[in-house]
Protein backbone atom coordinates (compact mmCIF):
# COMPACT_ATOMS: atom_id res chain seq x y z
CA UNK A 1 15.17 -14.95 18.61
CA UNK A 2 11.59 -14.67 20.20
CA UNK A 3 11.81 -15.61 24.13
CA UNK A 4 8.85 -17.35 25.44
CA UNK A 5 6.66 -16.47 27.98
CA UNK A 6 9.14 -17.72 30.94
CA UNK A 7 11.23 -14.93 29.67
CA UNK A 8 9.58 -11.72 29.71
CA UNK A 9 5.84 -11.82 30.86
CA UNK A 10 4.47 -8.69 31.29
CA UNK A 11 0.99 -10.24 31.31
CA UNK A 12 1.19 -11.67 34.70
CA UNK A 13 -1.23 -11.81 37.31
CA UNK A 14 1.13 -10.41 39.95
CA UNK A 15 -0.37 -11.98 43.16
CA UNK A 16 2.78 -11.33 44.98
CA UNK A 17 4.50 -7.89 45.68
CA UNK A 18 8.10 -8.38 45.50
CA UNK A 19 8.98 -8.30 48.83
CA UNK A 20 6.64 -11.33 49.16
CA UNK A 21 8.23 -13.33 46.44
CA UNK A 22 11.98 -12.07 48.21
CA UNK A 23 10.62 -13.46 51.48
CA UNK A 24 9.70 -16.78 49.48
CA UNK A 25 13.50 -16.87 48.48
CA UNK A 26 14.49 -16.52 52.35
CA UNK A 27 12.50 -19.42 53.28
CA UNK A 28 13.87 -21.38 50.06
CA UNK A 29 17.67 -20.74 51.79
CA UNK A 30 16.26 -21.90 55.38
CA UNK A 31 14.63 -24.36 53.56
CA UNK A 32 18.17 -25.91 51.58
CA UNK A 33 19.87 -25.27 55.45
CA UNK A 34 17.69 -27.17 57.19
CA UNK A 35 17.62 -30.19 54.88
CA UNK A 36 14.02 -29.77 53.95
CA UNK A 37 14.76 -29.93 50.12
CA UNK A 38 12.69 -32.75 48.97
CA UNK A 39 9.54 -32.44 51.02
CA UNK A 40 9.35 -28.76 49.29
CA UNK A 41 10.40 -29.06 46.02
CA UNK A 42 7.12 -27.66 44.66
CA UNK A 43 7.77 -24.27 46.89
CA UNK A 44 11.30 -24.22 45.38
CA UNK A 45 9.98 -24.61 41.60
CA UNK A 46 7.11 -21.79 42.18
CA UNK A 47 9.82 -19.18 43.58
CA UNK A 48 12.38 -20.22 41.10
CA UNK A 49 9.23 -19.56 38.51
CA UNK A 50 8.35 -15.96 40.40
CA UNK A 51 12.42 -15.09 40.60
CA UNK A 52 11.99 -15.30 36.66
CA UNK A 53 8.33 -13.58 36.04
CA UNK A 54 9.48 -10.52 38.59
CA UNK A 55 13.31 -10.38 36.86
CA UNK A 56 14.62 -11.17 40.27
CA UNK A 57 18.18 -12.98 38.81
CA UNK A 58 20.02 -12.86 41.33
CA UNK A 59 18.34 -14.24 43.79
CA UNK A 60 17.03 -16.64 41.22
CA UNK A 61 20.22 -17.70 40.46
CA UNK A 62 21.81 -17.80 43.98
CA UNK A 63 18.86 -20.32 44.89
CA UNK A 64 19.17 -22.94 41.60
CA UNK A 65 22.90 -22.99 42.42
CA UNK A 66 22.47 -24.10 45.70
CA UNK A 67 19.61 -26.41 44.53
CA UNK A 68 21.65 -28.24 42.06
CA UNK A 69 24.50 -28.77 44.51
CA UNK A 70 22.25 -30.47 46.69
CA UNK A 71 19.89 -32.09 44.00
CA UNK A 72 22.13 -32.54 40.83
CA UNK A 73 20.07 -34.84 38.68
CA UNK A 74 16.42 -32.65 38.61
CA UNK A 75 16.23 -31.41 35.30
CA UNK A 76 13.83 -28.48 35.47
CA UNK A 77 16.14 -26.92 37.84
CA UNK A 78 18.55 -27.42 35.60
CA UNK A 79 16.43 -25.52 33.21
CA UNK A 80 15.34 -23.48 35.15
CA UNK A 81 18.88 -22.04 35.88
CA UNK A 82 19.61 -21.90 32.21
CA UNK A 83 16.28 -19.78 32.02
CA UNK A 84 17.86 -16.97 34.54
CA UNK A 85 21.01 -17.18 32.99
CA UNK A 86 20.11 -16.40 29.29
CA UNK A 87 17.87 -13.76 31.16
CA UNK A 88 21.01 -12.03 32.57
CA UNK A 89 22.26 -12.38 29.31
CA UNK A 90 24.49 -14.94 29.63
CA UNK A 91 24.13 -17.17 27.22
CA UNK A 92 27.41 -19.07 27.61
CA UNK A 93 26.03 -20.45 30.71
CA UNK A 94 22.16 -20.96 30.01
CA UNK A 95 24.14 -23.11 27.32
CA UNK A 96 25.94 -25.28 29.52
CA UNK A 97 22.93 -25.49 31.96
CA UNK A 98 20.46 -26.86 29.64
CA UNK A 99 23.08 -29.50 27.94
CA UNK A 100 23.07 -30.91 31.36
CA UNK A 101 18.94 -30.83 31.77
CA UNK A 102 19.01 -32.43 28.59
CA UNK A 103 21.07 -35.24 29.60
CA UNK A 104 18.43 -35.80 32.70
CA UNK A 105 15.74 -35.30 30.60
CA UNK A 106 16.50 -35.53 26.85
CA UNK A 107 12.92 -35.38 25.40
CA UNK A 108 11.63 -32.20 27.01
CA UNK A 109 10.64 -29.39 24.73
CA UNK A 110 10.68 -26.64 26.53
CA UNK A 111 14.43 -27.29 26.91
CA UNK A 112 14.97 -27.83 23.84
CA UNK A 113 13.26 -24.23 22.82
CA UNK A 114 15.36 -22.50 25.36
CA UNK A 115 18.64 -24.41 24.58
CA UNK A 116 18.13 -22.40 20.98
CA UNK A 117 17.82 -19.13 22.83
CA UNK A 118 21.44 -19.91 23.92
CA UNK A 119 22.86 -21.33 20.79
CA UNK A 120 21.28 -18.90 18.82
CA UNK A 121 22.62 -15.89 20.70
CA UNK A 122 26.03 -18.04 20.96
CA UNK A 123 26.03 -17.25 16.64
CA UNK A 124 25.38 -21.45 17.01
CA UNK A 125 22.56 -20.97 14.42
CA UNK A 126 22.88 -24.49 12.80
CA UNK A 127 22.57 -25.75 16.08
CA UNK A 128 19.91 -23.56 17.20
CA UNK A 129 17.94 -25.05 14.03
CA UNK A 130 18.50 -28.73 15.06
CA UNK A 131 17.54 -28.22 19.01
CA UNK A 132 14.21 -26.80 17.37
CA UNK A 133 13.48 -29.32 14.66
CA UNK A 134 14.29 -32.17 17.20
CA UNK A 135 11.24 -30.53 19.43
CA UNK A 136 9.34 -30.39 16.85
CA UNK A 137 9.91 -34.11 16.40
CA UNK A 138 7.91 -34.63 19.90
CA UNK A 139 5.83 -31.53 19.49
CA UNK A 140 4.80 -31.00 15.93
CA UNK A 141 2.31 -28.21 16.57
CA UNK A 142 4.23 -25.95 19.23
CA UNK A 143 3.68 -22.78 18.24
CA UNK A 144 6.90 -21.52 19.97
CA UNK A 145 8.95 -24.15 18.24
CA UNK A 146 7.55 -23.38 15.03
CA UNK A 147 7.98 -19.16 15.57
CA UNK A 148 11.65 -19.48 16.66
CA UNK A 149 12.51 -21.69 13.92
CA UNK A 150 10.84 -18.93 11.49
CA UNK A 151 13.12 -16.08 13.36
CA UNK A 152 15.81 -18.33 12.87
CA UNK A 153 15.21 -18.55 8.71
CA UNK A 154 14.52 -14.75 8.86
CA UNK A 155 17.50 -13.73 10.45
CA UNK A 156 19.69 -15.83 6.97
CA UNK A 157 17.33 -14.17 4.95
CA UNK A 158 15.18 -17.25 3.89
CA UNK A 159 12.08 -15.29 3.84
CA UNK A 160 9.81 -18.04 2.17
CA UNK A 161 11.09 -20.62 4.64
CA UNK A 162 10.47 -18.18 7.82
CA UNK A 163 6.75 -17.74 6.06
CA UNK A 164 5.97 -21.43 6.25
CA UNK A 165 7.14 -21.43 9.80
CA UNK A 166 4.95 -18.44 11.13
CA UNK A 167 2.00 -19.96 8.78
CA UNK A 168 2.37 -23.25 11.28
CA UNK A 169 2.72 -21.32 14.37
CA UNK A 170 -0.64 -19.07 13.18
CA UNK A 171 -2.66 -22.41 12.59
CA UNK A 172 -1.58 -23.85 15.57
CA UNK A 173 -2.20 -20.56 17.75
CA UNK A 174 -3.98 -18.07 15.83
CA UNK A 175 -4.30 -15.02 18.22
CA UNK A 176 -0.09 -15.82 18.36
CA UNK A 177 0.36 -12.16 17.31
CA UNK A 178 3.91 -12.17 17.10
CA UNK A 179 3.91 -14.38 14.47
CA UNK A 180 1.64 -12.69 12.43
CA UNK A 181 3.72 -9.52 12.83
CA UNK A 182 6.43 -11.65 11.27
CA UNK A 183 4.81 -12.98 8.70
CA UNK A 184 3.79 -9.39 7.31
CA UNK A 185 7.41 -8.51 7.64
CA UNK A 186 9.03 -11.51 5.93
CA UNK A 187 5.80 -10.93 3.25
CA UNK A 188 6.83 -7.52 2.73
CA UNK A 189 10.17 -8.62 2.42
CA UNK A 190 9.51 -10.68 -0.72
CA UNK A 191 7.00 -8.07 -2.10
CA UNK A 192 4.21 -10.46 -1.46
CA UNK A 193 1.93 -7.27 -0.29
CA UNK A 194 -1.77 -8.59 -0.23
CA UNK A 195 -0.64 -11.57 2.34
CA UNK A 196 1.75 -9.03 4.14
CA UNK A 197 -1.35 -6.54 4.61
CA UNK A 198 -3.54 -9.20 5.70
CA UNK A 199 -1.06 -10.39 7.86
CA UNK A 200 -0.88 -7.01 9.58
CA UNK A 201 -4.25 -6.56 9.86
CA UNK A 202 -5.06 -10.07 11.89
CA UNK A 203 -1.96 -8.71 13.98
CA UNK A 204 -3.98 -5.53 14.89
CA UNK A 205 -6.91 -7.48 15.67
CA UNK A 206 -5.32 -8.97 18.40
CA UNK A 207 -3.23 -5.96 19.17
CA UNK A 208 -4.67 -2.84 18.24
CA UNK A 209 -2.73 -0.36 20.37
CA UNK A 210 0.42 -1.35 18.84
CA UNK A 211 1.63 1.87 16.73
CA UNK A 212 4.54 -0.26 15.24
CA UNK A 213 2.04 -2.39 13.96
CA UNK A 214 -0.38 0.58 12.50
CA UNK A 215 3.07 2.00 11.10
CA UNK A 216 4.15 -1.62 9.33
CA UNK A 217 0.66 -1.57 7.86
CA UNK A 218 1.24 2.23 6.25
CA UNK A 219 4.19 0.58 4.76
CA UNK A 220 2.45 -2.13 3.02
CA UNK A 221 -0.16 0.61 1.78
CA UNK A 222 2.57 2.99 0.54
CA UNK A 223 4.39 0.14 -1.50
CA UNK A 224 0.48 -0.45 -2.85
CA UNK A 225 0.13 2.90 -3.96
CA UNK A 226 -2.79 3.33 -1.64
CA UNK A 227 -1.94 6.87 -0.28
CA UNK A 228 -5.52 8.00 1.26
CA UNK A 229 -5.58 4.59 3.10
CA UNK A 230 -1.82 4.50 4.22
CA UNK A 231 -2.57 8.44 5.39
CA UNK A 232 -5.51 7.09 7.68
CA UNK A 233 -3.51 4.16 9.20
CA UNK A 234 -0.57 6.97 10.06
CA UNK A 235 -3.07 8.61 11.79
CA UNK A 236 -3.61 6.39 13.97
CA UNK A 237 -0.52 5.60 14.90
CA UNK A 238 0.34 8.87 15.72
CA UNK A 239 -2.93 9.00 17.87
CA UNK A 240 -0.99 6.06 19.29
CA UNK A 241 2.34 7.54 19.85
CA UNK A 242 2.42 11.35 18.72
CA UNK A 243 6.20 11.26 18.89
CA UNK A 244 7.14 8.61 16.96
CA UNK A 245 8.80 10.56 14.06
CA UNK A 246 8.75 7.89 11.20
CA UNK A 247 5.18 7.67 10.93
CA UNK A 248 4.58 11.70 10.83
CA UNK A 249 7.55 11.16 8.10
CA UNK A 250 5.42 8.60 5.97
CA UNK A 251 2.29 10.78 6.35
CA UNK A 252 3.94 13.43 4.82
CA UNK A 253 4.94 11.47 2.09
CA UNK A 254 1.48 10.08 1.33
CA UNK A 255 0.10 13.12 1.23
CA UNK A 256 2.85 14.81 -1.26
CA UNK A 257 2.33 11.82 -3.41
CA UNK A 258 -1.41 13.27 -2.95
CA UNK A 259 -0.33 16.78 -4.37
CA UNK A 260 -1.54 17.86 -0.88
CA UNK A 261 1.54 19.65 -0.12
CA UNK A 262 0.62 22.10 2.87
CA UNK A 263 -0.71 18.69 4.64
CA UNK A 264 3.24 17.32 3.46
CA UNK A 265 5.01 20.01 5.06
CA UNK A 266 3.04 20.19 8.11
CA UNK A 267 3.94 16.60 8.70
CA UNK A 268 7.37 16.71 7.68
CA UNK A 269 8.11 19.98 10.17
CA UNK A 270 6.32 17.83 12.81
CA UNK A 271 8.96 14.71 12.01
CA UNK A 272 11.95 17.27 12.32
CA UNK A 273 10.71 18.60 15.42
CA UNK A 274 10.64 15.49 16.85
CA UNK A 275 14.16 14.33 15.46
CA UNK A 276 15.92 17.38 14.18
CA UNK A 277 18.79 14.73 12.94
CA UNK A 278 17.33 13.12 10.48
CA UNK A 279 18.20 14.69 6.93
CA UNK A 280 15.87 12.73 5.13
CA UNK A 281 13.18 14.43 6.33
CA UNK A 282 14.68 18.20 5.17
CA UNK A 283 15.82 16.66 1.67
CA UNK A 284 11.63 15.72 1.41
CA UNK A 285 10.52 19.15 3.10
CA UNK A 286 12.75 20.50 0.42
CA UNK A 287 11.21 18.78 -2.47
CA UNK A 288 7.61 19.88 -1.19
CA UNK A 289 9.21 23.27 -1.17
CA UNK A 290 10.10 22.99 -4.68
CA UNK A 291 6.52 22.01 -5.71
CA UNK A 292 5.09 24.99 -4.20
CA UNK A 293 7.90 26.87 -6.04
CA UNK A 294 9.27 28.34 -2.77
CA UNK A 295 12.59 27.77 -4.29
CA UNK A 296 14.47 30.10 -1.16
CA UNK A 297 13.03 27.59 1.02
CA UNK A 298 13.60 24.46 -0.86
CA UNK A 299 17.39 25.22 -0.46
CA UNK A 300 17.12 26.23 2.67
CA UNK A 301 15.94 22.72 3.46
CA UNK A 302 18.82 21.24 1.22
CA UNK A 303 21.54 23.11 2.90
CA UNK A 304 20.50 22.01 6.42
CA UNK A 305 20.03 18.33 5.24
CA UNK A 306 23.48 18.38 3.86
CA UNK A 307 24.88 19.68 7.42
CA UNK A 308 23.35 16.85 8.99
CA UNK A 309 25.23 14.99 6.28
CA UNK A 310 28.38 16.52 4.66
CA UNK A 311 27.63 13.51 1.20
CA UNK A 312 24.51 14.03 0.97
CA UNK A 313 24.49 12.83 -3.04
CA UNK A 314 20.76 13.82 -3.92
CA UNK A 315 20.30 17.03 -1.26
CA UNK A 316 23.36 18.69 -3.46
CA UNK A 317 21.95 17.65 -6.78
CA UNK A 318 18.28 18.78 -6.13
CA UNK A 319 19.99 22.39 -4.25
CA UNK A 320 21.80 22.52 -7.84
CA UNK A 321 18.74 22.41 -9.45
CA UNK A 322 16.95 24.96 -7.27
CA UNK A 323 20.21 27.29 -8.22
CA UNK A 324 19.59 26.75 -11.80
CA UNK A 325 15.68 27.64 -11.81
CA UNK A 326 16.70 31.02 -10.58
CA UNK A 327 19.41 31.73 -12.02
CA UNK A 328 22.56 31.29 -9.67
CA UNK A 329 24.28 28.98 -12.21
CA UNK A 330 27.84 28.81 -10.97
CA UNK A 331 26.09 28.03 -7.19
CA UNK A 332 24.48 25.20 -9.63
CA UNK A 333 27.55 24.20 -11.19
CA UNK A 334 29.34 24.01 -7.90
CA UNK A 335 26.30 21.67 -6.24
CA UNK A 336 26.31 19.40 -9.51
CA UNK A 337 30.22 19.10 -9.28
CA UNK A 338 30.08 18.19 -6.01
CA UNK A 339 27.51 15.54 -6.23
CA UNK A 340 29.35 13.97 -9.15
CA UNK A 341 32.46 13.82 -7.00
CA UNK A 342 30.03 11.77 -4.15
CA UNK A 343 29.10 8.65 -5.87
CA UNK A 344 30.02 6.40 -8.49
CA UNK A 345 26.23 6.53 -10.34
CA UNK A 346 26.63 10.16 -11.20
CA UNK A 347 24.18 10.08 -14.40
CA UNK A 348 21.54 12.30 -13.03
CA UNK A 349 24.18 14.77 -11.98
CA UNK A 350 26.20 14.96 -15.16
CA UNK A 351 23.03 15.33 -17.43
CA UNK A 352 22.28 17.96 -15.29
CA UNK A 353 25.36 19.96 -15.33
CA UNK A 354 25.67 19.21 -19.23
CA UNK A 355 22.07 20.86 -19.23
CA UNK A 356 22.57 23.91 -17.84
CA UNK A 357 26.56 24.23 -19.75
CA UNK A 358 24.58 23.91 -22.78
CA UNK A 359 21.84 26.58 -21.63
CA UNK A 360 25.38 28.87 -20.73
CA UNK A 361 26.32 28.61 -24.16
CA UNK A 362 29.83 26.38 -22.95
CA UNK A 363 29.11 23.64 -25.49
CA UNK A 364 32.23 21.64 -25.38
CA UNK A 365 31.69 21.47 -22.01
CA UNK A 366 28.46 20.17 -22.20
CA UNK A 367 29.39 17.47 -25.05
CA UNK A 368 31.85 15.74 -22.06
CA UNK A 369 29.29 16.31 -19.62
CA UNK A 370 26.84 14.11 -21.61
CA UNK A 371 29.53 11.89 -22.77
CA UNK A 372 29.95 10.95 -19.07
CA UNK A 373 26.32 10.64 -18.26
CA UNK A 374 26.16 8.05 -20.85
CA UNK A 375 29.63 6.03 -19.42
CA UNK A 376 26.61 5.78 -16.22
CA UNK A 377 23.78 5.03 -18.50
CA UNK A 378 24.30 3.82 -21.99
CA UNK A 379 20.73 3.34 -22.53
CA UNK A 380 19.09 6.57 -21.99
CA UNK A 381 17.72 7.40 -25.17
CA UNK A 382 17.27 11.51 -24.30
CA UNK A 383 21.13 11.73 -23.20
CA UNK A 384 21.94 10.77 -26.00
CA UNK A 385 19.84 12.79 -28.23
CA UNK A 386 20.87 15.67 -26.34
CA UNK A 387 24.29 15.08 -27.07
CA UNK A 388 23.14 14.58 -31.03
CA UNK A 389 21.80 17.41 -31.05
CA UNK A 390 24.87 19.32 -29.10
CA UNK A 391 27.34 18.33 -31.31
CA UNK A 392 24.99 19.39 -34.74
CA UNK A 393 25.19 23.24 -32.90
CA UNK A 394 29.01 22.47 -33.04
CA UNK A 395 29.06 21.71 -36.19
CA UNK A 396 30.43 17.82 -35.28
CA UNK A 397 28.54 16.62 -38.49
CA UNK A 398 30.02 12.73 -38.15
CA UNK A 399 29.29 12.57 -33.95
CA UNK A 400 26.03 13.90 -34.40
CA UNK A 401 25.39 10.97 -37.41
CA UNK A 402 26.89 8.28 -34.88
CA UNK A 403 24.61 9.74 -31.52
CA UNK A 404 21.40 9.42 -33.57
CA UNK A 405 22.33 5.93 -34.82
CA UNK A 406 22.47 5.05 -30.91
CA UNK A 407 19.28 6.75 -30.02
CA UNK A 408 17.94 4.45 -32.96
CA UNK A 409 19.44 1.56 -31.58
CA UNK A 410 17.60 2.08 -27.99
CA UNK A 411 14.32 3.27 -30.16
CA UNK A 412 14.17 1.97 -33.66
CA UNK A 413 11.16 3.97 -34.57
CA UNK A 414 11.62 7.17 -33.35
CA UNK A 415 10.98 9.83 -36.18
CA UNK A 416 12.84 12.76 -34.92
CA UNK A 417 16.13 10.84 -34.44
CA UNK A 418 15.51 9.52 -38.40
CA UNK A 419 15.13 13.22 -39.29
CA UNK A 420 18.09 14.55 -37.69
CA UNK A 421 20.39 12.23 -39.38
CA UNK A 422 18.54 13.67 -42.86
CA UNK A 423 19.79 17.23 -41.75
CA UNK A 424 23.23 16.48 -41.21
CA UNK A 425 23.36 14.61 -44.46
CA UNK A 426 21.83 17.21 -46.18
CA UNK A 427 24.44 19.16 -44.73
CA UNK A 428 27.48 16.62 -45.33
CA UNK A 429 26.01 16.87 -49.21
CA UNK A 430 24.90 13.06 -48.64
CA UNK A 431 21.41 13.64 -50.57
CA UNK A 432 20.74 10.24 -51.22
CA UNK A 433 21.06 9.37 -47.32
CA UNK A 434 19.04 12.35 -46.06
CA UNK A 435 15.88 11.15 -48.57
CA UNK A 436 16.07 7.56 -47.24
CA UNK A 437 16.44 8.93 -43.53
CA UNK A 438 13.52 12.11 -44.39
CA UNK A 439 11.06 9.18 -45.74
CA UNK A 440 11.52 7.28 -42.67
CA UNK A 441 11.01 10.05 -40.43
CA UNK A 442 7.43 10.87 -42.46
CA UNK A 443 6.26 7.72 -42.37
CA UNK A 444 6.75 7.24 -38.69
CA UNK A 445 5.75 11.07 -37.86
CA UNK A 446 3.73 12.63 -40.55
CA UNK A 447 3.73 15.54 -39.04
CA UNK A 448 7.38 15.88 -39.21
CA UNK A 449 6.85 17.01 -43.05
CA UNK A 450 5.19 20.23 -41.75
CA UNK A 451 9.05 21.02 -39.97
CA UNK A 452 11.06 20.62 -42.46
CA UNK A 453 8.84 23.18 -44.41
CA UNK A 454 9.28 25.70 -41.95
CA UNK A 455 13.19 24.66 -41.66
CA UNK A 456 14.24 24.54 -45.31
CA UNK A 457 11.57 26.84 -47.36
CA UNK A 458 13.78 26.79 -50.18
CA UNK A 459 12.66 23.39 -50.85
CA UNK A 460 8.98 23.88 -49.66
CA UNK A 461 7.87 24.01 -53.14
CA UNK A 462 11.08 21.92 -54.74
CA UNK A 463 9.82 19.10 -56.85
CA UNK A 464 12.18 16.80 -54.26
CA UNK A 465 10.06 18.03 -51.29
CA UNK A 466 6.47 17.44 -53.53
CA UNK A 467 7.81 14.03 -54.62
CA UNK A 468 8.78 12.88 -50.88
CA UNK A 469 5.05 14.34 -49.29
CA UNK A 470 3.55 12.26 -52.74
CA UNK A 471 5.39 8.71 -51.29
CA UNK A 472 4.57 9.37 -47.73
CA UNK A 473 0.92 9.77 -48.88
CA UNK A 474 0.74 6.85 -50.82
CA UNK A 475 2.25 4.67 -48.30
């Protein structure tokens, strides 16, 4: 949850050094021992206030507690000790202390704000909710009442609730940058990208040197497709913060979704410099790699992202590939195996090992490698023309019939799957079928007449073969 300014305010006109505001303290204590409490009870709420601005909790803390022994029923105090506790982090405490300056003073707001702190750190988040709605009963445009309460909705994932919330707390306050920061995260969130980019860029109006911000806003651009843009806003917040890794990541994205692949790697080696660990960044210098057709250094890439991490599904499947480009097959074979044994949607690595046991020659192989691609995806039309196909070079007449009747099932008007079914037929002797199935095939692909020519030119001049070019003509 957002703490308010009493919190954390690094803003602060520091008038005091603090030695002065430990002196203050002193005199506080002489103060409480020489019975000169109520006369100074101003002094004693300043220092409390300075004990919290200069993160002096002890001492903050020692003084309340004598305070409240000697005044019990002054609320603020109260608060005030609640304050330094959920400062020190504990929250069981702050609780406790501002349930009692509620009972002195049950309509203050600010207690009721910081009372939420408590509960929500507590896990009391249904509590947390009412203490803030109940302020918002006295206060109905507190902009810290209405943020918190939009935190609160983020944090259960009710992004369109949080929205309304930072909305209020923008109208209410709108240079309240941490709300609008929210509000382009929660927008994000729900894919609602215009208001999430607009959101981020009134948050760098009011707080331009923020590279998280700059970052956030390369996000939104990314998931927009606006790669030139997103590259200049990653710019700048490396200008901001030259080490921060994840935006030197992004940039090198943007510009590989550019084609600009010398820019990509030079941004991805700068992201590994700065965070060697991260494996994501090899896997992507690896596919930039593979672009350039440095395939030595593409697996290269792939073999250090998968020491970084030993399951690494798509660095093994993408090194299996680079294998299989030049020629290393059973290094391919190996990678694909092992990626299929790393996840449970292994479609992309089964096609590809069926691919390259079919380019080996080691058909019945690759039939059960397709076969279990498809168990992953039953609706991928090309796995299962492959597999069509595969079992017609086997000579599996009846599968073949029964994989192009799927692939027509997942693309009714595909002419090539029509016109294998009229070769096996031909070959099963079924005439009658493989006409239906050829005049199908021409009349969705006329051009498919000029292949089976060139497959069967015993029939090129047939009276069959005239007759069928005649209907598909006249239709």
């Amino acid at each position: 949850m957002y703490f308010p300014e009493e919190y954390f305010n690094d803003d602060y006109e520091r008038f005091e050094t603090e030695e002065e505001v430990k002196q203050k303290v002193k005199t506080c204590s002489e103060f409480i021992q020489s019975g000169q409490i109520f006369s100074n009870i101003e002094f004693f709420e300043d220092t409390i206030q300075l004990c919290i601005e200069y993160d002096l909790l002890n001492e903050g803390l020692e003084l309340t507690e004598s305070l409240t022994e000697s005044i019990p029923y002054n609320a603020e105090i109260w608060q005030f000790r609640g304050i330094l506790f959920n400062n020190s982090f504990n929250f069981d405490e702050g609780y406790k202390c501002f349930t009692k300056s509620m009972t002195l003073n049950p309509n203050d707001v600010e207690t009721l704000i910081n009372k939420s702190i408590s509960e929500d750190n507590l896990g009391m988040i249904e509590e947390a909710t009412s203490s803030l709605l109940k302020a918002l009963e006295f206060e109905s445009n507190n902009e810290e009442t209405l943020f918190n309460l939009g935190i609160l909705h983020e944090k259960k994932d009710e992004f369109l609730e949080a929205i309304e919330y930072f909305k209020r707390a923008t109208i209410a306050d709108p240079e309240y940058s941490e709300a609008w920061y929210e509000l382009g995260f929660c927008a994000e969130t729900i894919n609602n990208l215009p208001e999430s980019y607009r959101a981020y860029e009134k948050y760098l109006e009011l707080d331009p040197n923020n590279f998280t911000g700059w970052y956030n806003k390369g996000i939104v651009l990314i998931r927009m497709e606006e790669y030139e843009k997103a590259i200049n806003v990653f710019e700048v917040s490396i200008a901001l913060k030259e080490d921060f890794s994840s935006s030197w990541f992004n940039l090198g994205f943007c510009n590989y979704k550019l084609n600009k692949f010398q820019e990509a790697l030079n941004a991805y080696k700068k992201a590994y410099e700065i965070d060697p660990e991260d494996e994501t960044v090899l896997f992507n210098q690896g596919q930039v790699y593979e672009e350039l057709a440095n395939f030595p250094y593409a697996i290269k890439s792939y073999t250090e992202a998968i020491k970084i991490d030993s399951e690494y599904y798509e660095a093994f499947l993408s090194r299996g590939y680079c294998y299989d480009f030049i020629g290393k097959y059973q290094l391919a074979l190996r990678d694909f195996n092992t990626a299929i044994s790393l996840t449970t949607d292994s479609e992309d690595a089964w096609f590809a090992k069926a691919d390259l046991e079919y380019s080996l020659g080691n058909l019945e192989a690759s039939i059960k490698s397709y076969i279990k691609a498809i168990e992953s995806n039953g609706n991928n039309f090309t796995l299962w023309y492959k597999l069509a196909e595969t079992y017609i070079e086997m000579g599996s007449w009846l599968e073949g019939l029964e994989a192009f009747d799927e692939c027509l099932k997942i693309k009714p008007a595909n002419a090539n799957s029509y016109y294998g079914k009229a070769k096996i037929n031909f070959l099963l002797h079924k005439t009658q079928e493989a006409i239906i199935n050829l005049k199908e095939a021409f009349k969705l692909d006329p051009t498919i007449k000029n292949d089976f020519a060139r497959e069967y030119p015993e029939v090129k001049s047939s009276k069959l073969f005239i007759k069928l070019i005649e209907e598909n003509k006249s239709n």
